[in-house]
N, C-alpha and C. Protein backbone atom coordinates (compact mmCIF):
# COMPACT_ATOMS: atom_id res chain seq x y z
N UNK A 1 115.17 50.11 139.30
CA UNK A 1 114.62 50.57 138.03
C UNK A 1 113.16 50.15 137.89
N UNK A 2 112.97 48.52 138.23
CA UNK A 2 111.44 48.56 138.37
C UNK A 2 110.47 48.83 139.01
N UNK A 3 111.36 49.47 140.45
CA UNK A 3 110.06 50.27 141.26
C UNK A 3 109.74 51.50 141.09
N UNK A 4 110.77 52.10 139.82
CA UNK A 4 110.75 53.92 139.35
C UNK A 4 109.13 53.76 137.91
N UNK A 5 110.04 52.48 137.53
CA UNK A 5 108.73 52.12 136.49
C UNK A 5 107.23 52.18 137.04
N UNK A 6 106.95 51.29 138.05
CA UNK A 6 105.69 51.06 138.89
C UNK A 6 105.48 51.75 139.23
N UNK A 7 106.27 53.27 139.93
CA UNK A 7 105.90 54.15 140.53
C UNK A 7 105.38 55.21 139.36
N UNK A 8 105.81 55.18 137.97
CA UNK A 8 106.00 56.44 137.08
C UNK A 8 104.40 55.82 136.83
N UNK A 9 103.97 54.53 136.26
CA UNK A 9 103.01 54.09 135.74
C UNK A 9 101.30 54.36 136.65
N UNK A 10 102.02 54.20 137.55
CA UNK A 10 100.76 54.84 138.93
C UNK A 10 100.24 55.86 138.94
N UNK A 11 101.57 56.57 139.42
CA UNK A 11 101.52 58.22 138.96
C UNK A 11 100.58 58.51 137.50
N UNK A 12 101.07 57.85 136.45
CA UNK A 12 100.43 58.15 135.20
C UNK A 12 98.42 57.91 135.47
N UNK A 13 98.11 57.11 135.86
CA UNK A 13 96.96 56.92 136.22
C UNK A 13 96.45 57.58 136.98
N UNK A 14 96.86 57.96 138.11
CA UNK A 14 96.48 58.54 138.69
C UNK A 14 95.86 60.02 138.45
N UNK A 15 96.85 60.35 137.94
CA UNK A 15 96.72 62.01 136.80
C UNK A 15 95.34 61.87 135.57
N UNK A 16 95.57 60.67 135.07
CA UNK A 16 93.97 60.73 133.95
C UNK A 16 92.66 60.86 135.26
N UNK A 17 92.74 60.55 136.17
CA UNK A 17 91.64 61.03 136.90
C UNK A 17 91.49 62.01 137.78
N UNK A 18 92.70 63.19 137.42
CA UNK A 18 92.83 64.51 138.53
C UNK A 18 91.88 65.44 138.49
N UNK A 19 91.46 65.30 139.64
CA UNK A 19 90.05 66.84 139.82
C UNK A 19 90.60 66.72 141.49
N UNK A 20 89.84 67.80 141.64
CA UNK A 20 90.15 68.48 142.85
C UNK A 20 88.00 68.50 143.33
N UNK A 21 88.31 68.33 144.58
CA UNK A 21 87.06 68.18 145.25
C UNK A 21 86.69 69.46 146.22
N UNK A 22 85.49 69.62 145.97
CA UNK A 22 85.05 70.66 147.40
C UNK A 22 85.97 70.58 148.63
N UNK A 23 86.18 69.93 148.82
CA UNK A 23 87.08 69.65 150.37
C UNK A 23 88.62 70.29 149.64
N UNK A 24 89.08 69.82 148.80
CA UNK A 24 89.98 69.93 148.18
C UNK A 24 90.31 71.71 147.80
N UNK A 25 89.16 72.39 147.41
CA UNK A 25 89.38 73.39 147.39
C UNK A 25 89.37 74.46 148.38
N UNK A 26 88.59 73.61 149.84
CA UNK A 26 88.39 74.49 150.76
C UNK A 26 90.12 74.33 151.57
N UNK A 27 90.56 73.20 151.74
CA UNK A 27 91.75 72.78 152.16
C UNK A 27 92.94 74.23 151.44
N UNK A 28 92.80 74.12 149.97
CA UNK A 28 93.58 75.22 149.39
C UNK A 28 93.36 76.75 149.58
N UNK A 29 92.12 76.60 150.07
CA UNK A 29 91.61 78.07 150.54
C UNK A 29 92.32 78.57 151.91
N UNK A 30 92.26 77.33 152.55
CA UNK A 30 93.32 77.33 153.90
C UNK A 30 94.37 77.82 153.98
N UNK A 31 94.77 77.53 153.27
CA UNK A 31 96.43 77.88 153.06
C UNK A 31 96.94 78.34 152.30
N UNK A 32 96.29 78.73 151.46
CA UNK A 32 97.12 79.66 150.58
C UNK A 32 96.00 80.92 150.09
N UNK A 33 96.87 82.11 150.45
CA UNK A 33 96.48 83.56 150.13
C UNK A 33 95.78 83.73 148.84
N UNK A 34 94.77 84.20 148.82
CA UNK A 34 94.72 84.80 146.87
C UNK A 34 95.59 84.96 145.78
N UNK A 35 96.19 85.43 146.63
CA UNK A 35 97.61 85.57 145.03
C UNK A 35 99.05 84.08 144.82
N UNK A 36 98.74 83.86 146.09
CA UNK A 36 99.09 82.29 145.97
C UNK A 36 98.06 81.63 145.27
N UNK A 37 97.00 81.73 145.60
CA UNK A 37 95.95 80.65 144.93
C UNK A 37 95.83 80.84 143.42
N UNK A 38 96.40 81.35 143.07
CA UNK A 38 95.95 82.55 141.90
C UNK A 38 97.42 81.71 140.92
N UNK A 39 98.34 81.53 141.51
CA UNK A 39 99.29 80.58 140.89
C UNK A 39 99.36 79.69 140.81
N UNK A 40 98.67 78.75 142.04
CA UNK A 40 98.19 77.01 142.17
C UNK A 40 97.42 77.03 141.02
N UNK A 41 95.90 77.91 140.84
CA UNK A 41 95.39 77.68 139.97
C UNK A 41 95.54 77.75 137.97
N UNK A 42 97.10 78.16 138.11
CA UNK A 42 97.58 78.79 136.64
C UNK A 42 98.37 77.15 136.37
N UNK A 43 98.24 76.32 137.73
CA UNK A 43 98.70 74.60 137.20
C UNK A 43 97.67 74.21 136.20
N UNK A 44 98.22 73.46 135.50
CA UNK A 44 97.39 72.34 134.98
C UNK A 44 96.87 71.60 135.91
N UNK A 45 95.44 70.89 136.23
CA UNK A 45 94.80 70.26 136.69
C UNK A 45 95.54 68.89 137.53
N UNK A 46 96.47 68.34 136.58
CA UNK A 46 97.19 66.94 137.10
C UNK A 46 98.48 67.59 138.27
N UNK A 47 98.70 68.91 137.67
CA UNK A 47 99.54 69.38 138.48
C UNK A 47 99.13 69.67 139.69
N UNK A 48 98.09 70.33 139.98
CA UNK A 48 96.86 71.17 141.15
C UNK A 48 97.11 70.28 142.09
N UNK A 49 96.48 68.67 141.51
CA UNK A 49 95.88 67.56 142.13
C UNK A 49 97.49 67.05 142.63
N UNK A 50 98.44 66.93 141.92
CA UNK A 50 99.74 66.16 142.68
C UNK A 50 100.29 67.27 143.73
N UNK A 51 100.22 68.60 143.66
CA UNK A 51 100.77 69.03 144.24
C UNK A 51 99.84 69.12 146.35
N UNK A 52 98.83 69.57 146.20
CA UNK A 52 97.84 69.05 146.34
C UNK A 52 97.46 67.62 147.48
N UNK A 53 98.60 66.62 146.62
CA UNK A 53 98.95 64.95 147.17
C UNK A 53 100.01 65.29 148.15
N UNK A 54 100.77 65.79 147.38
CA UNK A 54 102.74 66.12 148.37
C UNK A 54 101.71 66.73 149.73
N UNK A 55 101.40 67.87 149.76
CA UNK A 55 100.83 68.37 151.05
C UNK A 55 100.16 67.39 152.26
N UNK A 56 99.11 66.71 151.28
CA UNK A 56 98.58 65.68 152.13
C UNK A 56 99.45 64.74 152.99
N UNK A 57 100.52 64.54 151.93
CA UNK A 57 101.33 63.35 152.43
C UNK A 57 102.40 64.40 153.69
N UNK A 58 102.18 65.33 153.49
CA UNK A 58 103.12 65.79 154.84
C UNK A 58 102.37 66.47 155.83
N UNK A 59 101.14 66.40 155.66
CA UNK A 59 100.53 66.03 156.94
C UNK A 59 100.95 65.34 158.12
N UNK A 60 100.71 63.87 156.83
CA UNK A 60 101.32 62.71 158.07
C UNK A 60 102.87 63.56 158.65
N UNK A 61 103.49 63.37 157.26
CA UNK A 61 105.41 63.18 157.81
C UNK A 61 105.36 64.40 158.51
N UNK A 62 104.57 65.13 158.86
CA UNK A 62 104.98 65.89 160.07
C UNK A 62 104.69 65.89 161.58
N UNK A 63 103.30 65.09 161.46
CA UNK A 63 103.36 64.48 163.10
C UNK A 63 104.25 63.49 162.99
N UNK A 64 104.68 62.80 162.35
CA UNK A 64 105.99 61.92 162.37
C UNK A 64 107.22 62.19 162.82
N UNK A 65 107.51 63.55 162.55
CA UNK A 65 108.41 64.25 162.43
C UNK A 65 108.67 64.32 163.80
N UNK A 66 109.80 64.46 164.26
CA UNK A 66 110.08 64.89 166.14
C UNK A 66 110.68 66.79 165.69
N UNK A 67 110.95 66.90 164.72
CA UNK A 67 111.67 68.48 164.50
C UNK A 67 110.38 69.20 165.21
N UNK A 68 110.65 70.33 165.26
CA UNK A 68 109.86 71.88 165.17
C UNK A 68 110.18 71.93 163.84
N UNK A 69 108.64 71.66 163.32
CA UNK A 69 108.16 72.22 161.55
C UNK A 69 107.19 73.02 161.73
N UNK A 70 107.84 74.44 160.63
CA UNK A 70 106.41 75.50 160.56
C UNK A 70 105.56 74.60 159.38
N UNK A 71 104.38 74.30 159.94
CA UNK A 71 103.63 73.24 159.53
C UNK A 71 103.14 74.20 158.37
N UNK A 72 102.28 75.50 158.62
CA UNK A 72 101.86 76.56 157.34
C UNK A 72 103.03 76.67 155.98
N UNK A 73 104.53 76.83 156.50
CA UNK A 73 105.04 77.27 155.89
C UNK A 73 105.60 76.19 155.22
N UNK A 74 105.65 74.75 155.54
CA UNK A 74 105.67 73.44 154.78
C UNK A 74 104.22 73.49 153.57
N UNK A 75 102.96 73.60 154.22
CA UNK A 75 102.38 73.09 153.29
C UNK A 75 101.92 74.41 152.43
N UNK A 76 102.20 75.36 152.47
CA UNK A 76 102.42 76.60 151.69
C UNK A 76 103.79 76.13 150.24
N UNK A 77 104.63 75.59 150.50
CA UNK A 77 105.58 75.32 149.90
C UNK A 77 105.28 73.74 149.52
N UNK A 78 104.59 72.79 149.65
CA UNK A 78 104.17 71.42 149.29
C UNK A 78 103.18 72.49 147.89
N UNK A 79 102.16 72.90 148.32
CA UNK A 79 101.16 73.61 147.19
C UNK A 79 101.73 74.29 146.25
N UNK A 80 102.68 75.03 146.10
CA UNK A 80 102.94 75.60 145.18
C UNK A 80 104.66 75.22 144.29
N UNK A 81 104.98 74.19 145.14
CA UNK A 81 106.30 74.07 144.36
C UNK A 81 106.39 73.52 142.74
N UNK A 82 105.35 73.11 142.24
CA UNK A 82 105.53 73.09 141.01
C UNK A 82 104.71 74.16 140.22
N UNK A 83 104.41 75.49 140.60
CA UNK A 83 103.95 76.36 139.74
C UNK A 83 104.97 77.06 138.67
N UNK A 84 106.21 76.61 138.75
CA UNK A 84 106.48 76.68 137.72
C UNK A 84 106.29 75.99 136.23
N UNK A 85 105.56 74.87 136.16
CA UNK A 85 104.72 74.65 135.04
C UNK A 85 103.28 75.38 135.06
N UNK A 86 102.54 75.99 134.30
CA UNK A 86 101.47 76.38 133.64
C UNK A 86 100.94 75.61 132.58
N UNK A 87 99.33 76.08 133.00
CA UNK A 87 98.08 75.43 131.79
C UNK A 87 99.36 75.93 130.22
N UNK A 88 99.31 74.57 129.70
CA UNK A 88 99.60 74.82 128.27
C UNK A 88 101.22 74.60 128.42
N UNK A 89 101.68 74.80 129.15
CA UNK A 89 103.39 74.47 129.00
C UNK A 89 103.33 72.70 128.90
N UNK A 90 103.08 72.48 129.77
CA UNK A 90 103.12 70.65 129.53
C UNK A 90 101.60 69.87 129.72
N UNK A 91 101.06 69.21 128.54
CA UNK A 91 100.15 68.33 129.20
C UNK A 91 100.76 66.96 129.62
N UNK A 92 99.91 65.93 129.95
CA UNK A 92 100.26 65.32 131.00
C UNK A 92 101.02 64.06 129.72
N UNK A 93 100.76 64.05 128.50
CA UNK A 93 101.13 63.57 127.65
C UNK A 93 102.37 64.27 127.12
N UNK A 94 103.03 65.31 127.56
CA UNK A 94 103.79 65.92 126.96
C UNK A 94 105.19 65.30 128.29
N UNK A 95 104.17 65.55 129.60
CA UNK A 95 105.08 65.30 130.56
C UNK A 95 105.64 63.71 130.86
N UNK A 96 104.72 63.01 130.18
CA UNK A 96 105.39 61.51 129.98
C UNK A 96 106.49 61.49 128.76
N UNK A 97 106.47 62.14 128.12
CA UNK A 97 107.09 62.33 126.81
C UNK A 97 108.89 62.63 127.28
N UNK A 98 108.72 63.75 128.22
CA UNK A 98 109.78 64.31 128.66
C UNK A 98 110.34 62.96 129.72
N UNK A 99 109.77 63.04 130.62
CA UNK A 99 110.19 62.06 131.51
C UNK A 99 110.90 60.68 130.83
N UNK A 100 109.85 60.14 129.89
CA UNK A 100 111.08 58.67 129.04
C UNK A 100 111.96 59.49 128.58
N UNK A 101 111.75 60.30 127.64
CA UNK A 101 113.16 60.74 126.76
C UNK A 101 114.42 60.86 127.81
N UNK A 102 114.07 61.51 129.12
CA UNK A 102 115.15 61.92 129.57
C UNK A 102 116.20 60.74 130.46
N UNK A 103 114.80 59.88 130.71
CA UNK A 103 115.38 58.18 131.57
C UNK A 103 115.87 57.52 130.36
N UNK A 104 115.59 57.75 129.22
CA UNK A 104 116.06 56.45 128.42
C UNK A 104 116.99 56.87 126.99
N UNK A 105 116.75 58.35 127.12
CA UNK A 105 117.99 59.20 126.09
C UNK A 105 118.48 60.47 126.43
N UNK A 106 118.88 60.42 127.55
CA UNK A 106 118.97 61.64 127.86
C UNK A 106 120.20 62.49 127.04
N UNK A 107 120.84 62.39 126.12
CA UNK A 107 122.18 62.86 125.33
C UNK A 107 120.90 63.58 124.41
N UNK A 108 119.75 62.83 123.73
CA UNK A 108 118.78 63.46 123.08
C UNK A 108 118.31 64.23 123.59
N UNK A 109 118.01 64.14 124.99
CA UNK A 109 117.28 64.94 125.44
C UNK A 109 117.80 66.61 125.50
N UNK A 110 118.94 65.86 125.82
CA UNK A 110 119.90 67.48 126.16
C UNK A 110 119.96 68.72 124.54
N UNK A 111 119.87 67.36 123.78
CA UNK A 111 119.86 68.10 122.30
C UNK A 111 118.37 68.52 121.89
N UNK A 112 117.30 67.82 122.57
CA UNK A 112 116.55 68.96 121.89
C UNK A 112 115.83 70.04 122.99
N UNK A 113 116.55 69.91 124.08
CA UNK A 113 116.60 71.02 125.12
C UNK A 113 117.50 72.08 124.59
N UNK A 114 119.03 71.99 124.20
CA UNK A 114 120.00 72.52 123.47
C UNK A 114 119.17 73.72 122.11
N UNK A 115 117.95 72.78 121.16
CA UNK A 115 117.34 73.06 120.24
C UNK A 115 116.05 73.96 120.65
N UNK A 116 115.91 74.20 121.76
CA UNK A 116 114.57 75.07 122.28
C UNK A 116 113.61 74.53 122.55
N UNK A 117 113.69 73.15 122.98
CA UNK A 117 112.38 72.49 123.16
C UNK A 117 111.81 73.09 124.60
N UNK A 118 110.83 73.38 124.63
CA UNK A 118 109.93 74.49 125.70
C UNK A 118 109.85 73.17 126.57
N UNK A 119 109.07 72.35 126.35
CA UNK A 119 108.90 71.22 127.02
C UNK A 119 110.19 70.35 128.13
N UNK A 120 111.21 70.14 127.53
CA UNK A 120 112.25 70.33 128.38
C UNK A 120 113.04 71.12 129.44
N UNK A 121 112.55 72.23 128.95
CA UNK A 121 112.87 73.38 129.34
C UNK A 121 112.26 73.57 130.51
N UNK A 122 111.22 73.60 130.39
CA UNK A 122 110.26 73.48 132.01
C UNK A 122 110.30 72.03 132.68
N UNK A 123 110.15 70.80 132.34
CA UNK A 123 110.37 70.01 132.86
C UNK A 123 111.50 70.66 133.87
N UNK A 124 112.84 70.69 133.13
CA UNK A 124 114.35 70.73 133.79
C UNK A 124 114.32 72.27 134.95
N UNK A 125 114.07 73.18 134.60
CA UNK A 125 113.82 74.24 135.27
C UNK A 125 112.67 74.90 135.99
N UNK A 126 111.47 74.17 136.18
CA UNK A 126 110.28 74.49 136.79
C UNK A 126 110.28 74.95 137.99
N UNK A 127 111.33 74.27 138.88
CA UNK A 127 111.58 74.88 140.11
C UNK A 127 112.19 76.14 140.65
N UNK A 128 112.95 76.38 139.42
CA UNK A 128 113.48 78.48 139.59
C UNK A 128 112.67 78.78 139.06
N UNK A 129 111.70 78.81 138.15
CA UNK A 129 110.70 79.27 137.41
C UNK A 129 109.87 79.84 138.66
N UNK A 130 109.70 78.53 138.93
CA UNK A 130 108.78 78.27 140.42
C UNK A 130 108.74 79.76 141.41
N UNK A 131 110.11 79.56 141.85
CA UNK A 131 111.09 80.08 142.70
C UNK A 131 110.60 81.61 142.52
N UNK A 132 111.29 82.08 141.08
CA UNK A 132 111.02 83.53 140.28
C UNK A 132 109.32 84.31 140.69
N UNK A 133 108.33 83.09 140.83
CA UNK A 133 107.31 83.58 140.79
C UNK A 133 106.91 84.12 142.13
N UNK A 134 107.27 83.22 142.93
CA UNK A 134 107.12 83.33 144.64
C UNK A 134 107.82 84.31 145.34
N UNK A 135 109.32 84.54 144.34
CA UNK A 135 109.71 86.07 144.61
C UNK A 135 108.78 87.27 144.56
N UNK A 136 108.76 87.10 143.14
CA UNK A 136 107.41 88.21 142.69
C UNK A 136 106.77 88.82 143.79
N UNK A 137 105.77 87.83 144.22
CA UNK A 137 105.26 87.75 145.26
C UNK A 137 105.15 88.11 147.07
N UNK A 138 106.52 87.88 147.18
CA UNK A 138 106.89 88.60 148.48
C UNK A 138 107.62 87.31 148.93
N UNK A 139 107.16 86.21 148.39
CA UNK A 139 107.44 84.67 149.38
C UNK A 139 108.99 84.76 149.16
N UNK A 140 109.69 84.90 149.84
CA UNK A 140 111.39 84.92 149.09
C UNK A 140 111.89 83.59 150.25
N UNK A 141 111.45 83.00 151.51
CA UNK A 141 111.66 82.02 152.10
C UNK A 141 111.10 81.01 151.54
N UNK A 142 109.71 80.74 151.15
CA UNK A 142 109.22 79.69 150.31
C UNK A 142 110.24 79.48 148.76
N UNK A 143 110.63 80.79 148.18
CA UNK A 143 110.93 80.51 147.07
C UNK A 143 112.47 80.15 146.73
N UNK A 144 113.40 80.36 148.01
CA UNK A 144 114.44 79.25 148.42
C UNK A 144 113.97 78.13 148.38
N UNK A 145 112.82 77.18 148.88
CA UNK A 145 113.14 76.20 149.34
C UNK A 145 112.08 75.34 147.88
N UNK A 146 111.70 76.11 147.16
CA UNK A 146 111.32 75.61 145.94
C UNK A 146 112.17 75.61 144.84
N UNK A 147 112.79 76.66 144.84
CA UNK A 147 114.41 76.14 143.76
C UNK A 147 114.81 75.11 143.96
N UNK A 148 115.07 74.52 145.46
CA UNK A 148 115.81 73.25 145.51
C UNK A 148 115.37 72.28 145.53
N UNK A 149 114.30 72.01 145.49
CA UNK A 149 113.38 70.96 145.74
C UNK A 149 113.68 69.73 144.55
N UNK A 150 114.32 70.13 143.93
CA UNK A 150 114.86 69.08 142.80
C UNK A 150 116.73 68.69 142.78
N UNK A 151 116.69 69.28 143.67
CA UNK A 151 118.41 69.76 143.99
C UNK A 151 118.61 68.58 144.66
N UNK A 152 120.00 68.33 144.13
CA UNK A 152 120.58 66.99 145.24
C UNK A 152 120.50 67.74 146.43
N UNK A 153 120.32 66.64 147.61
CA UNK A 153 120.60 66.83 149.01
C UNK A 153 122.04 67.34 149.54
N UNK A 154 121.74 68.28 150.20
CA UNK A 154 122.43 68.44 150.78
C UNK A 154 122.76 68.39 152.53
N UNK A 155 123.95 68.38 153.38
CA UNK A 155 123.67 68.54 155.20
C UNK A 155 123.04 69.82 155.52
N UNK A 156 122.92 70.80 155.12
CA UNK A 156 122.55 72.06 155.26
C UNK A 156 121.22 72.26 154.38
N UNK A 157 120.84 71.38 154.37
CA UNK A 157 119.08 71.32 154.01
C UNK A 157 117.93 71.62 155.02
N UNK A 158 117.55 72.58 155.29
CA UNK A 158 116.57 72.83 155.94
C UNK A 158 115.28 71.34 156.30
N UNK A 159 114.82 71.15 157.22
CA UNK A 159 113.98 70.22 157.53
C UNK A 159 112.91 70.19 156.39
N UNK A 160 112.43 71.14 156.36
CA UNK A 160 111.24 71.58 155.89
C UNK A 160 111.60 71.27 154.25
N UNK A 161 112.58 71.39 153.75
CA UNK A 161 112.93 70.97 152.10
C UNK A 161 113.64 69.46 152.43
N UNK A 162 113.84 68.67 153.10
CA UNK A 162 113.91 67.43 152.81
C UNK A 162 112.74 66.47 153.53
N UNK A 163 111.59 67.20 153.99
CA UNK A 163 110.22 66.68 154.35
C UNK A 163 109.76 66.96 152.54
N UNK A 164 109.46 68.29 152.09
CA UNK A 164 109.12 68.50 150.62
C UNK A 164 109.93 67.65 149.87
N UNK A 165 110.71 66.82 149.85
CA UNK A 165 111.08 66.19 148.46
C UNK A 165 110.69 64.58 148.82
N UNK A 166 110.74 64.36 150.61
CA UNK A 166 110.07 63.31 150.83
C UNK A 166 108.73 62.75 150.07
N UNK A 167 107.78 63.64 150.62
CA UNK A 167 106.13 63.72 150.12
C UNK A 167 106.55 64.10 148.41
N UNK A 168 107.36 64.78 147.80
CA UNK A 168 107.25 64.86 146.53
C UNK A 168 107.20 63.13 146.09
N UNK A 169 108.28 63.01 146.44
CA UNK A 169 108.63 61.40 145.71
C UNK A 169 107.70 60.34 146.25
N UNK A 170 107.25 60.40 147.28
CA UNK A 170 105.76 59.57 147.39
C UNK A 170 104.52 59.88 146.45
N UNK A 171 104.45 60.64 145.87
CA UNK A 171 103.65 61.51 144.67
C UNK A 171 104.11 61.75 143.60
């Protein structure tokens, strides 16, 4: 419990100083298409920048890795798995908001998710949201492996979605 704390509190800091750098944007230019980019950029800023982090971090975990990983099609899916939040659905104060309520009341939580709270709502479902959009799109292999990305584990987990929830949770 106190290393979820240390880790949530980091995270929190980390986000009051999210920008994205020249390098940062040329990196996203890399890899992701226009109309992908076009959804990275419909994140909120703290979002851009964590998602952004996950990629970086599977950089490493993939020369680590002994599998055959489609390395594009990992960090294609590190970049965009949380576009199911958008500018204005959660700020980063909204998303701490959600996060305690749900670690420390979650029976409330469910009730004012139950009550239409938007904010919950995406918190809890961002990843089919996610998913929905990448369909749109054509991505229908990326947008499998972004539905689950919040999904308990399973043996029949593709490499490539339990490398993405790795680098998520380091971020």
């Amino acid at each position: 419990m106190i290393n979820s704390i240390i880790k949530r509190v980091k995270q929190f800091f980390r986000a009051l100083g999210a920008k994205l750098s020249a390098d940062d944007n040329v990196y996203i230019s890399a890899h992701l298409s226009p109309k992908e980019q076009k959804l990275f950029f419909a994140m909120e800023i703290v979002d851009q920048y964590h998602c952004l982090h996950v990629a970086y971090t599977l950089e490493r975990l993939v020369i680590e890795d002994a599998q055959r990983i489609d390395r594009e099609f990992l960090l294609r899916c590190a970049l965009l798995h949380d576009i199911g939040r958008v500018k204005g659905d959660m700020s980063l104060f909204g998303k701490v908001f959600v996060v305690l309520i749900t670690a420390l009341l979650p029976s409330f939580a469910d009730d004012l998710e139950r009550k239409g709270s938007h904010l919950l709502y995406i918190y809890r479902h961002h990843a089919e949201i996610g998913a929905k959009k990448l369909q749109d799109i054509g991505l229908y292999r990326e947008a499998k492996i972004v539905a689950k990305h919040h999904s308990p584990p399973s043996a029949n987990d593709p490499a490539e979605l339990r490398l993405l929830r790795i680098a998520d949770d380091k971020n």
